[in-house]
Protein backbone atom coordinates (compact mmCIF):
# COMPACT_ATOMS: atom_id res chain seq x y z
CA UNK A 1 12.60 -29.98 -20.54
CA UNK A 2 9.73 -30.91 -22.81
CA UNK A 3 6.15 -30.47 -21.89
CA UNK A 4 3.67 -32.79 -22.74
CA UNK A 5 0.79 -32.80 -25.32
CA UNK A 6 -2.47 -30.91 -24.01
CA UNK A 7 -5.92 -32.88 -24.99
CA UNK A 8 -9.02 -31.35 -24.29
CA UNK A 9 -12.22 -33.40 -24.00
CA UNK A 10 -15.42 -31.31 -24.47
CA UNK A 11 -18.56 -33.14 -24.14
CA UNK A 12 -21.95 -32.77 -21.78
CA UNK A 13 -22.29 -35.96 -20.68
CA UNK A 14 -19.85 -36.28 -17.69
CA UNK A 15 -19.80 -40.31 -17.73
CA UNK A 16 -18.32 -39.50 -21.47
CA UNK A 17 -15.25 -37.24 -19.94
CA UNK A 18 -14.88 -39.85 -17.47
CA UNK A 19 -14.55 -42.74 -20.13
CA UNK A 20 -12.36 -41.00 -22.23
CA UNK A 21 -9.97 -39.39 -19.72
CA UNK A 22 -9.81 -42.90 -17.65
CA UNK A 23 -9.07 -44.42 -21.62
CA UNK A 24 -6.44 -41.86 -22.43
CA UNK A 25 -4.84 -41.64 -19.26
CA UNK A 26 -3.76 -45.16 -19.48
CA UNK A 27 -1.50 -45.16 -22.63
CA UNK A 28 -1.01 -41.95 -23.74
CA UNK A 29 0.96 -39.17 -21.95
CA UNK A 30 -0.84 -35.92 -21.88
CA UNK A 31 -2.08 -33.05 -19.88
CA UNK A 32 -6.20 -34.04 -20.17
CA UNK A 33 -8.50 -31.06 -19.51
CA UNK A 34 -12.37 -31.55 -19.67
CA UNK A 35 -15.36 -28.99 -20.85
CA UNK A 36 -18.68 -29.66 -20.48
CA UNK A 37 -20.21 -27.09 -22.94
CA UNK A 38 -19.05 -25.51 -26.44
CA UNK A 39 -19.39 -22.20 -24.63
CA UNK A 40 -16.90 -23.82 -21.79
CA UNK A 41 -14.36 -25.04 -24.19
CA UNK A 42 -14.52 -21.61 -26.40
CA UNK A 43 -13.70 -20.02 -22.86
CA UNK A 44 -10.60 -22.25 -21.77
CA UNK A 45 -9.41 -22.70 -25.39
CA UNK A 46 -9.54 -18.49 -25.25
CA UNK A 47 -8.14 -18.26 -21.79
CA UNK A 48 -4.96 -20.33 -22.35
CA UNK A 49 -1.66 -19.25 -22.16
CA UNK A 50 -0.71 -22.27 -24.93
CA UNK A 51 -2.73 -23.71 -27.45
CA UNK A 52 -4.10 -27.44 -26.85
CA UNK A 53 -2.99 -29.78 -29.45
CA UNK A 54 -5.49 -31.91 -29.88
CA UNK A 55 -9.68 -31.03 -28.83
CA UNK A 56 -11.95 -34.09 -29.05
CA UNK A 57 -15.11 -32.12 -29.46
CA UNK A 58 -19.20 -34.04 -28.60
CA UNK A 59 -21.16 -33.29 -31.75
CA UNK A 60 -24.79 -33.55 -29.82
CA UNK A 61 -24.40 -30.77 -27.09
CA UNK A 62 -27.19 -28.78 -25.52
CA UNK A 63 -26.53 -25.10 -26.09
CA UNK A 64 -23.83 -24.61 -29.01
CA UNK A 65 -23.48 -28.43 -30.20
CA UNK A 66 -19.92 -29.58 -31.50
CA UNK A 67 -20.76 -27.76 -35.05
CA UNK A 68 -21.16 -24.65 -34.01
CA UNK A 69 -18.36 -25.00 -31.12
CA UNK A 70 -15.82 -25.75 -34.16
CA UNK A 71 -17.39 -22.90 -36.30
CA UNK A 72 -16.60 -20.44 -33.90
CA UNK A 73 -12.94 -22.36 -33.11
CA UNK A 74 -12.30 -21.80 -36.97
CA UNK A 75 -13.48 -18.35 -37.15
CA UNK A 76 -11.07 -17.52 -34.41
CA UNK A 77 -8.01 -16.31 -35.77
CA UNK A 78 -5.38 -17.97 -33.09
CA UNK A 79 -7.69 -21.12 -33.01
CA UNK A 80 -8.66 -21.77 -36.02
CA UNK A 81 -6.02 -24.29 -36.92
CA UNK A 82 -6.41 -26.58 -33.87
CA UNK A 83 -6.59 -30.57 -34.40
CA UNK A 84 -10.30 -31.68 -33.74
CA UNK A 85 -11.58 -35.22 -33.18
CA UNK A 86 -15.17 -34.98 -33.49
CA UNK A 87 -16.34 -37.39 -30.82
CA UNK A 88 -20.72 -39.09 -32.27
CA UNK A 89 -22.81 -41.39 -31.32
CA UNK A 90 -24.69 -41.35 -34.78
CA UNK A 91 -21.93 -40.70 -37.48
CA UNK A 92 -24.89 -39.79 -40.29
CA UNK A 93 -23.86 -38.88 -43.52
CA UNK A 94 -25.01 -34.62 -43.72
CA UNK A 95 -23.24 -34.37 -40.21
CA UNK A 96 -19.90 -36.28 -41.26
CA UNK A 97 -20.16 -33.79 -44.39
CA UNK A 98 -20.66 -30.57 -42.35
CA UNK A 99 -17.88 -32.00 -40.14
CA UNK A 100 -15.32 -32.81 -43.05
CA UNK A 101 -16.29 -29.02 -44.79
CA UNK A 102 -14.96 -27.46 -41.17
CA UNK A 103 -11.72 -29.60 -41.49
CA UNK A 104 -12.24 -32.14 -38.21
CA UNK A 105 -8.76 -34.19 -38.15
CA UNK A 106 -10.62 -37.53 -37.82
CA UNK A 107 -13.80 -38.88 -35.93
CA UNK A 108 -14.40 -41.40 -33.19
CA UNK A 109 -17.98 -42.94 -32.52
CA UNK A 110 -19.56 -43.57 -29.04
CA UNK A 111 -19.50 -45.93 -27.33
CA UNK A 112 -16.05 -45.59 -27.44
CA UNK A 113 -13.72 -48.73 -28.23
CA UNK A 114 -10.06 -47.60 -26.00
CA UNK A 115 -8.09 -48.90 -28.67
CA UNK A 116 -9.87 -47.35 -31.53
CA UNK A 117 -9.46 -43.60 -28.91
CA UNK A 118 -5.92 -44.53 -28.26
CA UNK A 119 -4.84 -45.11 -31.75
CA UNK A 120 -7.00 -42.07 -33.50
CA UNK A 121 -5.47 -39.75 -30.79
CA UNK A 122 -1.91 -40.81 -30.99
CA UNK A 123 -2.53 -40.72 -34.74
CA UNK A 124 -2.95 -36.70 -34.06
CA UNK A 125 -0.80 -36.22 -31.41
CA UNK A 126 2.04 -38.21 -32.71
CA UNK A 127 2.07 -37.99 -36.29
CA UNK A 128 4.48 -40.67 -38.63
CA UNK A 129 7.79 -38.75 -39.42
CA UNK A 130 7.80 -38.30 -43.13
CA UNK A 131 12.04 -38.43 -43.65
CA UNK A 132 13.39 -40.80 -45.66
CA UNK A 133 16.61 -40.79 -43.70
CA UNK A 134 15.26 -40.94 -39.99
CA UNK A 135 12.64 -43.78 -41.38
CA UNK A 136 16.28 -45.69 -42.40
CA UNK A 137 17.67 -45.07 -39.22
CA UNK A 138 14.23 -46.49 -37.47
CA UNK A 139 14.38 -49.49 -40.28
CA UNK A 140 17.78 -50.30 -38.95
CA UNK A 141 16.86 -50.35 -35.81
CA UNK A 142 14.10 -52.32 -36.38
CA UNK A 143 16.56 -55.01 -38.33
CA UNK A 144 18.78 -55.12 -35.12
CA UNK A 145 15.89 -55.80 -32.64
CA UNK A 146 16.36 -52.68 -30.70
């Protein structure tokens, strides 16, 4: 029995959770759980049995904003190598830099466009299978219409 892929939204604005849960629940098949805080996320990502696979992360955040969330995530020996999709309303330059020096898998700006979410997430979650001989087999495949 496989489980499915766990994505955890972490953001303060709960309209923003909404949105993005109601996007991703649509198309892609995952266990969603929601933070509204860094502090919050630190705690569930710390509390879990299993790590999450994918965290998209608010930068702007009251409190401990989405930097210094994925500081401490990094810092964090068991944690420190989860995927993070930083999640901005205003993608500036010194914060995309900051983001991109704490290794953030990919961003995704607010408002958020579902297909752009979708895609960026499934990008993460689901990642292209680099084998030259399953890529034939999927080619084939392809070539018969299946």
């Amino acid at each position: 029995m496989s489980t499915l892929p766990t994505i955890l939204i972490v953001d303060d604005d709960e309209m923003n959770i909404v949105m993005a849960k109601s996007i991703l629940e649509m198309k892609v098949r995952a266990e969603i759980l929601t933070a509204s805080s860094g502090t919050a996320c630190l705690d569930l990502l710390r509390g879990r049995q299993n790590p999450v696979d994918l965290i998209l992360l608010d930068i702007a955040m009251p409190g401990m904003d989405g930097l210094q969330t994925l500081a401490a995530i990094r810092k964090d020996p068991i944690l420190k190598n989860s995927k993070v999709i930083f999640l901005t309303a205003a993608a500036d330059k010194e914060t995309i830099v900051k983001a991109s020096q704490l290794k953030i898998a990919d961003y995704v700006k607010k408002p958020f466009v579902p297909e752009d979410l979708i895609s960026r997430v499934e990008k993460h979650l689901y990642p292209a299978i680099d084998d030259p001989e399953v890529n034939d087999i999927f080619k084939a495949l392809d070539n018969l219409g299946l």
